[in-house]
PDB file of N, CA and C in Angstrom:
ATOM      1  N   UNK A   1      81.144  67.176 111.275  1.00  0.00           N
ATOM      2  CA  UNK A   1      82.334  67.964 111.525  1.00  0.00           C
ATOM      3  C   UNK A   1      83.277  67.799 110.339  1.00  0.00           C
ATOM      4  N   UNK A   2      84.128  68.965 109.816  1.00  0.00           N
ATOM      5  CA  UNK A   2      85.208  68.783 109.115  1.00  0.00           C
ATOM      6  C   UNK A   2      86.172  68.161 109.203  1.00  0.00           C
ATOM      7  N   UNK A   3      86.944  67.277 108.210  1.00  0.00           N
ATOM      8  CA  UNK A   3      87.874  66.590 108.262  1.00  0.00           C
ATOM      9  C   UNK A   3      89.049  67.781 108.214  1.00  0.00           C
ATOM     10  N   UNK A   4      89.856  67.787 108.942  1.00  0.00           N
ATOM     11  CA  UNK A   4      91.083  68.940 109.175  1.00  0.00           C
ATOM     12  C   UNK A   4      92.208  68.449 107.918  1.00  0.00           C
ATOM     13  N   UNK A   5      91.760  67.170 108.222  1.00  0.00           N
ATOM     14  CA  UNK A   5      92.925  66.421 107.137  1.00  0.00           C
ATOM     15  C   UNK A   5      92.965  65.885 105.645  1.00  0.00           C
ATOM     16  N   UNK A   6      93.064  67.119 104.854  1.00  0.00           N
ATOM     17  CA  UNK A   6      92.815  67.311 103.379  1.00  0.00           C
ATOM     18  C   UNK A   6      93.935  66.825 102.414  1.00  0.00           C
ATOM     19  N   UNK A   7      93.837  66.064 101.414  1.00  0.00           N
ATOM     20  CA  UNK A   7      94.792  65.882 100.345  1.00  0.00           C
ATOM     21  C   UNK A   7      95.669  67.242 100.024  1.00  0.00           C
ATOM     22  N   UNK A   8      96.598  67.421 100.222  1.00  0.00           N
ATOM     23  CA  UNK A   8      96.884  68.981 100.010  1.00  0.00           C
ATOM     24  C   UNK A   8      96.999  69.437  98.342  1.00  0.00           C
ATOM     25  N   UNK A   9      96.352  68.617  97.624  1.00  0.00           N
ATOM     26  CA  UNK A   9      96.317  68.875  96.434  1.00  0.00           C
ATOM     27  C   UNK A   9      94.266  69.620  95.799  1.00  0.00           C
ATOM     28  N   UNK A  10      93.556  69.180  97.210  1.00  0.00           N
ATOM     29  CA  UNK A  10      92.426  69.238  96.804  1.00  0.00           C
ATOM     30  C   UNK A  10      91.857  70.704  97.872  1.00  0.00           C
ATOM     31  N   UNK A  11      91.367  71.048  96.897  1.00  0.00           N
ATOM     32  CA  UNK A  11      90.351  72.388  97.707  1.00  0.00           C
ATOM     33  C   UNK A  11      89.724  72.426  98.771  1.00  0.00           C
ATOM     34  N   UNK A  12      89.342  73.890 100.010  1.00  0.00           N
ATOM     35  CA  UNK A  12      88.316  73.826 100.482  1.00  0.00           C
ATOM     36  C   UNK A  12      87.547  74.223 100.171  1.00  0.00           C
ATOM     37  N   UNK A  13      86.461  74.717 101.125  1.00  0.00           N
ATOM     38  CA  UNK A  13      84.968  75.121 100.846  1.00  0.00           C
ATOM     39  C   UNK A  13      85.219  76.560 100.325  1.00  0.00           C
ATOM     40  N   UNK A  14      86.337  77.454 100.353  1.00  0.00           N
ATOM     41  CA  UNK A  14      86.628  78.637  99.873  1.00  0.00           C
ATOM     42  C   UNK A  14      86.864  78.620  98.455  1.00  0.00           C
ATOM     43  N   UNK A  15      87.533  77.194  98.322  1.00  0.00           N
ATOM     44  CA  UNK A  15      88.178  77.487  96.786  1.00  0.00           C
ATOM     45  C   UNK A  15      89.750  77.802  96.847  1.00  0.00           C
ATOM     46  N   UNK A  16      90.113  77.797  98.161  1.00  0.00           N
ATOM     47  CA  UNK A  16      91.765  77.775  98.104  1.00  0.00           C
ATOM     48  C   UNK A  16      92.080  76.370  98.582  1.00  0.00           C
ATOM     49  N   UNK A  17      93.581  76.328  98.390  1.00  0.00           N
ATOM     50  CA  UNK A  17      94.213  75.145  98.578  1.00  0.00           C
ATOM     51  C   UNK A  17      94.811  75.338  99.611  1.00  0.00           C
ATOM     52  N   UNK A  18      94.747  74.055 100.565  1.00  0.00           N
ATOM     53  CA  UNK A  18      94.711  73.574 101.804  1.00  0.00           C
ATOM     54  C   UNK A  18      96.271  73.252 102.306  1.00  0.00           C
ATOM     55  N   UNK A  19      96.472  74.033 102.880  1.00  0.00           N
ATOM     56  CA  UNK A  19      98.040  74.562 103.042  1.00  0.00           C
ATOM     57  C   UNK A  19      98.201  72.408 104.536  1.00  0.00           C
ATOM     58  N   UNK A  20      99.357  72.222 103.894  1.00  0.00           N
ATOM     59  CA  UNK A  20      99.895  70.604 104.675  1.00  0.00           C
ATOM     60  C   UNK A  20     101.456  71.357 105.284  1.00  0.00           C
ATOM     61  N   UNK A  21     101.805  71.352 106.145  1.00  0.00           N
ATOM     62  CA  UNK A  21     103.320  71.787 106.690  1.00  0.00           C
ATOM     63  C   UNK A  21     104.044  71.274 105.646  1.00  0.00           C
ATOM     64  N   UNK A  22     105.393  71.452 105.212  1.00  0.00           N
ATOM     65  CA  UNK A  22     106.529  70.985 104.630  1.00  0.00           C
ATOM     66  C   UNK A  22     106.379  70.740 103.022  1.00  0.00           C
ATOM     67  N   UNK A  23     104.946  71.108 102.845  1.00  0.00           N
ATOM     68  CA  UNK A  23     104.382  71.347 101.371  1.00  0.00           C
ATOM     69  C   UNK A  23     104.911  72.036 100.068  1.00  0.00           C
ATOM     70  N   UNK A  24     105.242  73.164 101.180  1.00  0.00           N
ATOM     71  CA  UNK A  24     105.501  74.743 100.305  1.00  0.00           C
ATOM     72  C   UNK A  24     106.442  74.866  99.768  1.00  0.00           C
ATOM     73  N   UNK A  25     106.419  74.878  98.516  1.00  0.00           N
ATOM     74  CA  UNK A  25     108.058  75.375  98.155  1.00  0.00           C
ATOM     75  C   UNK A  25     108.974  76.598  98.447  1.00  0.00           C
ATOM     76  N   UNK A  26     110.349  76.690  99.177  1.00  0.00           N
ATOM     77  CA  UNK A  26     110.479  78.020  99.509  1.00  0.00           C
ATOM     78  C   UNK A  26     112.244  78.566  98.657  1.00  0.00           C
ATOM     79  N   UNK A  27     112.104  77.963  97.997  1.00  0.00           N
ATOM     80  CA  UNK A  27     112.702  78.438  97.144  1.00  0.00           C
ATOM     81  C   UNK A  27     113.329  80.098  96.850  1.00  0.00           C
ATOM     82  N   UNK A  28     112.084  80.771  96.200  1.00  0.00           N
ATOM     83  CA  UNK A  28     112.516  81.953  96.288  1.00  0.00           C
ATOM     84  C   UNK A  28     112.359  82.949  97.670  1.00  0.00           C
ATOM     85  N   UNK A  29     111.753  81.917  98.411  1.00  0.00           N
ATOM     86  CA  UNK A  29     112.019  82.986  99.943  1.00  0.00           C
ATOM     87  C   UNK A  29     113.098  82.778 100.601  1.00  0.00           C
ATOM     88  N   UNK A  30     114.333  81.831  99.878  1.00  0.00           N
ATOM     89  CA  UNK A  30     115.105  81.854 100.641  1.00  0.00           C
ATOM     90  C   UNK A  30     116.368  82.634 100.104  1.00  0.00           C
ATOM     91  N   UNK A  31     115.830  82.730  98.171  1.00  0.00           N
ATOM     92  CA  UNK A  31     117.019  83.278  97.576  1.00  0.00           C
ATOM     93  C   UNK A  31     116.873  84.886  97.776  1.00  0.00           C
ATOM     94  N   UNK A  32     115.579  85.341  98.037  1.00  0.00           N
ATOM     95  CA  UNK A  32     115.002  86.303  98.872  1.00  0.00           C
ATOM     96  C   UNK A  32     116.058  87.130 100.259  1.00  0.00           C
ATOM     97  N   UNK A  33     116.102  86.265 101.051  1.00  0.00           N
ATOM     98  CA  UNK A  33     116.419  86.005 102.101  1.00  0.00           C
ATOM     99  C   UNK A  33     118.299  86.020 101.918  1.00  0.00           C
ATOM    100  N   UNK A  34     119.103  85.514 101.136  1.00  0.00           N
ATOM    101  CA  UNK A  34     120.348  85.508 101.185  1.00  0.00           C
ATOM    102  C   UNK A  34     120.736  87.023 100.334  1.00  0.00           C
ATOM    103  N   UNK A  35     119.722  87.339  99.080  1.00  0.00           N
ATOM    104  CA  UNK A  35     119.720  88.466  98.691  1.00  0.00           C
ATOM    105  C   UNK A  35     120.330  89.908  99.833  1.00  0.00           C
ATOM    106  N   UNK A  36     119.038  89.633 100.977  1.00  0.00           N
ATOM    107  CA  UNK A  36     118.777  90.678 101.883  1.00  0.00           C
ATOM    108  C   UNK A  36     119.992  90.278 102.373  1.00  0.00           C
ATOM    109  N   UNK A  37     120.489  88.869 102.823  1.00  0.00           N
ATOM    110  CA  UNK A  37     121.666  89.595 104.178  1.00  0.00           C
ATOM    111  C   UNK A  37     123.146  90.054 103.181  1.00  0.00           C
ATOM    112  N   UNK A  38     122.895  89.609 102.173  1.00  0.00           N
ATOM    113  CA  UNK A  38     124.240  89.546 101.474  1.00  0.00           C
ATOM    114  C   UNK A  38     124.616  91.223 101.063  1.00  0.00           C
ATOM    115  N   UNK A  39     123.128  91.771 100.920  1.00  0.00           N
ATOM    116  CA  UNK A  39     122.952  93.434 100.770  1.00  0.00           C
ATOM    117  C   UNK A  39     123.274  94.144 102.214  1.00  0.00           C
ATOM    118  N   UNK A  40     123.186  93.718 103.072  1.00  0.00           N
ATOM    119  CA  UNK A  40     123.300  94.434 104.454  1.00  0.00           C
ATOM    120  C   UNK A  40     124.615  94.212 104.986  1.00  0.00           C
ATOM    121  N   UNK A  41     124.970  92.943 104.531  1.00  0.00           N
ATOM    122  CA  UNK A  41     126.463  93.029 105.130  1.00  0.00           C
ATOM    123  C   UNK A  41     127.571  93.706 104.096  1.00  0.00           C
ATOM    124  N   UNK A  42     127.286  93.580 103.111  1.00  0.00           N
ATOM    125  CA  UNK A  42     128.590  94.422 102.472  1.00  0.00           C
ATOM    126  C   UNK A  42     127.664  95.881 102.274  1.00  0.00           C
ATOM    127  N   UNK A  43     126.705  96.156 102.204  1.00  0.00           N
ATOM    128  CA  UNK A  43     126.462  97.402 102.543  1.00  0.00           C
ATOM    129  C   UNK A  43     126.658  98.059 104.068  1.00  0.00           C
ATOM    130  N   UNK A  44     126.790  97.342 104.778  1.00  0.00           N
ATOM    131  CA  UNK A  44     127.498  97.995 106.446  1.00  0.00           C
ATOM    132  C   UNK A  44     128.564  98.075 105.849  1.00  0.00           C
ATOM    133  N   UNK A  45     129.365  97.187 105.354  1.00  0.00           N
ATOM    134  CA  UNK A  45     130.649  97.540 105.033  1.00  0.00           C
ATOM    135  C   UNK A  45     131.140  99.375 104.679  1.00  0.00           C
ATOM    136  N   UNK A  46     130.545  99.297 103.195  1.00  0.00           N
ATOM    137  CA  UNK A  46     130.536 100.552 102.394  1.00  0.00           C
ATOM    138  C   UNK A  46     130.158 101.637 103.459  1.00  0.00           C
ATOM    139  N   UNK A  47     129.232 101.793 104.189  1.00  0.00           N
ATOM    140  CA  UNK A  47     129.204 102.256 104.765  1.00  0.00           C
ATOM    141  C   UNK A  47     130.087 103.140 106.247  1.00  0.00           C
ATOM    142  N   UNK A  48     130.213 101.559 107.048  1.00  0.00           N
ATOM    143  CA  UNK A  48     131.631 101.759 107.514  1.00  0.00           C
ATOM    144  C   UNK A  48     132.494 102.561 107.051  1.00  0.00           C
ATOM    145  N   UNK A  49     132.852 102.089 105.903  1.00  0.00           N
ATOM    146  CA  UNK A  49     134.395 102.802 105.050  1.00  0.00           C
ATOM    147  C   UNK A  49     134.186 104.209 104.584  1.00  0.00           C
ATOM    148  N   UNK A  50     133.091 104.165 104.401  1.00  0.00           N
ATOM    149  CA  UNK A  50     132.638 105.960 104.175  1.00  0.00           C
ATOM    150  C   UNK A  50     132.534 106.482 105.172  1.00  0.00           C
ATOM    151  N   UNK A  51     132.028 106.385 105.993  1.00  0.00           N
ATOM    152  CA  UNK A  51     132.288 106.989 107.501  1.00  0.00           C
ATOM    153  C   UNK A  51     133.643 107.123 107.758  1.00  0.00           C
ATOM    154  N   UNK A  52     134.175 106.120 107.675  1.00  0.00           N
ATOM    155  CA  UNK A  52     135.688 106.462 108.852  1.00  0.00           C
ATOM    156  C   UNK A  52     136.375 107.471 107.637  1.00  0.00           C
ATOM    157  N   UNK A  53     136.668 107.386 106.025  1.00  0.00           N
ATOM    158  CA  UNK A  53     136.855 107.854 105.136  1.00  0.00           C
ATOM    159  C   UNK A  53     136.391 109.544 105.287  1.00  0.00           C
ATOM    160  N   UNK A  54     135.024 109.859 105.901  1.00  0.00           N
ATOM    161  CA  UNK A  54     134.905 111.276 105.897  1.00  0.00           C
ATOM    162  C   UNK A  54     135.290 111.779 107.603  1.00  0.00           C
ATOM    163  N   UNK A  55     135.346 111.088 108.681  1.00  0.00           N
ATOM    164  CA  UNK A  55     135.982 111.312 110.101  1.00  0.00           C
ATOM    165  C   UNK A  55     137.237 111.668 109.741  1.00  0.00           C
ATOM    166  N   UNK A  56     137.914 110.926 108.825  1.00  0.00           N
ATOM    167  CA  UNK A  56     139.092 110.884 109.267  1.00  0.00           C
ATOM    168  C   UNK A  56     139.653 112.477 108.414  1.00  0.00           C
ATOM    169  N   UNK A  57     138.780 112.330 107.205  1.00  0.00           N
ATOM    170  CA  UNK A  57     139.326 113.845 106.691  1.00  0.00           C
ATOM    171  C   UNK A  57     138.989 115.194 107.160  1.00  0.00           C
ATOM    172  N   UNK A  58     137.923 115.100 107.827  1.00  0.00           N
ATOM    173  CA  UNK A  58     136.880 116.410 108.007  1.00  0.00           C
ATOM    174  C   UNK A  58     137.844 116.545 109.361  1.00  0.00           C
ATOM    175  N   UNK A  59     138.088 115.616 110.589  1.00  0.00           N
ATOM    176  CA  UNK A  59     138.455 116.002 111.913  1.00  0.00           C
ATOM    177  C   UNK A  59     139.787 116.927 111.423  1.00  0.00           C
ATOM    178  N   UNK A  60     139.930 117.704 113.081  1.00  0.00           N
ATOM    179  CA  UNK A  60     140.764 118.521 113.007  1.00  0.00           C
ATOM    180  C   UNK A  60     142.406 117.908 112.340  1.00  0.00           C
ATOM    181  N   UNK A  61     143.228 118.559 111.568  1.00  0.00           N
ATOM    182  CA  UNK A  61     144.324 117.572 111.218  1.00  0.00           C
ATOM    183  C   UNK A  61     143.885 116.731 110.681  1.00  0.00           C
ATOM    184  N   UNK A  62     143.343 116.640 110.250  1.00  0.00           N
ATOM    185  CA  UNK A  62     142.302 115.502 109.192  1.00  0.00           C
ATOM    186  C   UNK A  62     143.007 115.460 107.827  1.00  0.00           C
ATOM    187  N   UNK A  63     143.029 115.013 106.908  1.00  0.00           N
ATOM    188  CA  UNK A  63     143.955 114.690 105.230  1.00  0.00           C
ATOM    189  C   UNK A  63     143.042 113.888 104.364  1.00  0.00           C
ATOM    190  N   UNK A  64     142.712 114.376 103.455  1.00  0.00           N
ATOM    191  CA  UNK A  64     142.134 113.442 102.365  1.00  0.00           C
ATOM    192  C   UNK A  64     142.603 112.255 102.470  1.00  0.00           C
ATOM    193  N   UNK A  65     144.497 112.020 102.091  1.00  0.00           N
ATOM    194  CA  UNK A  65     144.799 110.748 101.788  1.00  0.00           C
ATOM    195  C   UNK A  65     144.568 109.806 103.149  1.00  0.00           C
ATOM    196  N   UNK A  66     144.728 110.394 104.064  1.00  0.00           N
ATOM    197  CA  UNK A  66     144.935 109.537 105.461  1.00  0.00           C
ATOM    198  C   UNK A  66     143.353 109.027 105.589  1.00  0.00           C
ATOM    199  N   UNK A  67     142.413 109.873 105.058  1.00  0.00           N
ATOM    200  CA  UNK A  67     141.192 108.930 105.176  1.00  0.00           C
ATOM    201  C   UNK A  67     140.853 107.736 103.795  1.00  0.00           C
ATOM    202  N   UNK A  68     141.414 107.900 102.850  1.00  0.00           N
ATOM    203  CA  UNK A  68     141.381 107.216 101.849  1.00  0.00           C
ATOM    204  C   UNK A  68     142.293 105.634 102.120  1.00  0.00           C
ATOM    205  N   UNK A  69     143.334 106.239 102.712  1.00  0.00           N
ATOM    206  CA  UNK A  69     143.742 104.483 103.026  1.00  0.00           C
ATOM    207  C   UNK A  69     143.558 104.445 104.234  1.00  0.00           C
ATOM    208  N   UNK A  70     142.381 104.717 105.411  1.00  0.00           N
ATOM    209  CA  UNK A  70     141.885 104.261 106.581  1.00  0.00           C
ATOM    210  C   UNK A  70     140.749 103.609 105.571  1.00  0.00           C
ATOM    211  N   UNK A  71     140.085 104.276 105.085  1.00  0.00           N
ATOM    212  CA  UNK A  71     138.607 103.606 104.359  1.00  0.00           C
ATOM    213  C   UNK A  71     139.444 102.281 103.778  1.00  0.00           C
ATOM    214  N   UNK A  72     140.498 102.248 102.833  1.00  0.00           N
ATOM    215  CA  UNK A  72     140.569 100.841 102.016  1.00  0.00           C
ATOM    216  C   UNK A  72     141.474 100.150 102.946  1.00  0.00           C
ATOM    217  N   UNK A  73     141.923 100.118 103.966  1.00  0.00           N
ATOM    218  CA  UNK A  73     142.380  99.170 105.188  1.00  0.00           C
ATOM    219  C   UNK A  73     141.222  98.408 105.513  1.00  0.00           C
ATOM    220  N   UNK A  74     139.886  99.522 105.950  1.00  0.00           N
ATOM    221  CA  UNK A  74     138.973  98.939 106.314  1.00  0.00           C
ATOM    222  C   UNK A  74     137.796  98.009 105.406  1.00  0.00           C
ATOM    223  N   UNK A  75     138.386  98.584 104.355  1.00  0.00           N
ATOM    224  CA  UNK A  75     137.683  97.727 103.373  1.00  0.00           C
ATOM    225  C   UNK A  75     138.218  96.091 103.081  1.00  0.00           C
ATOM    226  N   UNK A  76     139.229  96.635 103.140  1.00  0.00           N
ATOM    227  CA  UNK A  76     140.405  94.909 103.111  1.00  0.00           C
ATOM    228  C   UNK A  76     139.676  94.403 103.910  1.00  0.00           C
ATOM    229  N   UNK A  77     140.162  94.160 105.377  1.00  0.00           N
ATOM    230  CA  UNK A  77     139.461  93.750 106.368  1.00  0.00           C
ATOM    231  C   UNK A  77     138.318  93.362 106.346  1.00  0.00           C
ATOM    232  N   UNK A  78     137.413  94.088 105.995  1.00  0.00           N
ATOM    233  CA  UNK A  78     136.156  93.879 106.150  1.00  0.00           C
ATOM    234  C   UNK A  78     135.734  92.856 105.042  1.00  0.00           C
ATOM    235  N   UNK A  79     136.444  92.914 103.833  1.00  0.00           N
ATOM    236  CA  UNK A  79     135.967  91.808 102.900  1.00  0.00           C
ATOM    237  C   UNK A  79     136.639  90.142 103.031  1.00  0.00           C
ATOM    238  N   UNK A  80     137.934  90.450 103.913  1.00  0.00           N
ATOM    239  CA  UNK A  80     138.501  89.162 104.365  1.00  0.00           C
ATOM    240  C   UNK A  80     137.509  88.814 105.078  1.00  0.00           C
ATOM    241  N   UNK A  81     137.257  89.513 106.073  1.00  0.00           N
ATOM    242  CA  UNK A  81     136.484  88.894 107.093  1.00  0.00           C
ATOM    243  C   UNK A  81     134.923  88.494 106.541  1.00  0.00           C
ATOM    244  N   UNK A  82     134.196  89.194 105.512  1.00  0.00           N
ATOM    245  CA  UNK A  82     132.864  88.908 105.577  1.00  0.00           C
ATOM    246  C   UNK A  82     132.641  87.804 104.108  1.00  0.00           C
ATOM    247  N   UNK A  83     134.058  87.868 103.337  1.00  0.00           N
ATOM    248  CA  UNK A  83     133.437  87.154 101.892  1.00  0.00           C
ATOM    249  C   UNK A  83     133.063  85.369 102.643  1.00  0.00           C
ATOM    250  N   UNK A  84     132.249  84.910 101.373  1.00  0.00           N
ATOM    251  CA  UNK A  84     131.626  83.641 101.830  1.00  0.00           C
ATOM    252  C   UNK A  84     132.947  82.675 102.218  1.00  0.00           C
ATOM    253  N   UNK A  85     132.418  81.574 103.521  1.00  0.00           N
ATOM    254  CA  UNK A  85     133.373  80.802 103.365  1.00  0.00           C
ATOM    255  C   UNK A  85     132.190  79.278 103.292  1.00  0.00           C
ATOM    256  N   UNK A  86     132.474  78.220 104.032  1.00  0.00           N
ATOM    257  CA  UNK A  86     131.883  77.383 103.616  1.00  0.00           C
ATOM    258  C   UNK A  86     130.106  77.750 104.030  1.00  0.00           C
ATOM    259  N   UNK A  87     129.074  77.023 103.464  1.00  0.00           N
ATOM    260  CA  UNK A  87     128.135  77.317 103.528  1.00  0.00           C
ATOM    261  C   UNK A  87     127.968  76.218 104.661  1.00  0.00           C
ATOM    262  N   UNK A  88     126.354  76.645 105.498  1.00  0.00           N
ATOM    263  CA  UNK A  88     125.874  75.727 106.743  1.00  0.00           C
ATOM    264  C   UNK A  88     124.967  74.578 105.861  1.00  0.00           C
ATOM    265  N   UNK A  89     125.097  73.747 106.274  1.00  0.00           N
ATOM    266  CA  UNK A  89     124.409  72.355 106.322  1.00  0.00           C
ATOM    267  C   UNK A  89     123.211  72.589 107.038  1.00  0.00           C
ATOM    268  N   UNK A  90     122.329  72.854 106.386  1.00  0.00           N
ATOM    269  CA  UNK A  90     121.044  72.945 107.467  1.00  0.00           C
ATOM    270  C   UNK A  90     120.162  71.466 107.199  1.00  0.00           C
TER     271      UNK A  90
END
């Protein structure tokens, strides 16, 4: 029978290397990973602000300027509230 329990530096019978839990470096899956949320949350943002920015002009009685400083109210806001504050201790 096979030994399950391999040097994780040494090969199997395939010729790949023998994956050990807590081995892996994850490095770029995590800078990966902060990439993505850091793109989704200030892109909801932009988003947000373009939305309320074209509601507010297009609706009836609607005004260019009145949607231009609803959008950068909401932009304030939204960057108080979402810029980094302390990071988690994991």
């Amino acid at each position: 029978m096979a030994d399950p329990h391999h040097a994780p530096d040494a090969p199997n019978a395939h010729g790949h290397d023998v994956y050990v839990r807590g081995t892996q470096h994850i490095e770029e899956q995590a800078s990966t990973f902060a990439l993505f949320m850091g793109m989704a949350k200030w892109g909801s943002l932009l988003i947000a602000a373009l939305l309320t920015f074209l509601v507010m002009w297009f609706q009836p009685a609607g005004s260019f300027f009145g949607g231009v400083i609803a959008a950068a109210v909401l932009l304030v806001a939204g960057w108080w509230f979402l810029k980094s504050g302390k990071k988690a201790q994991h």
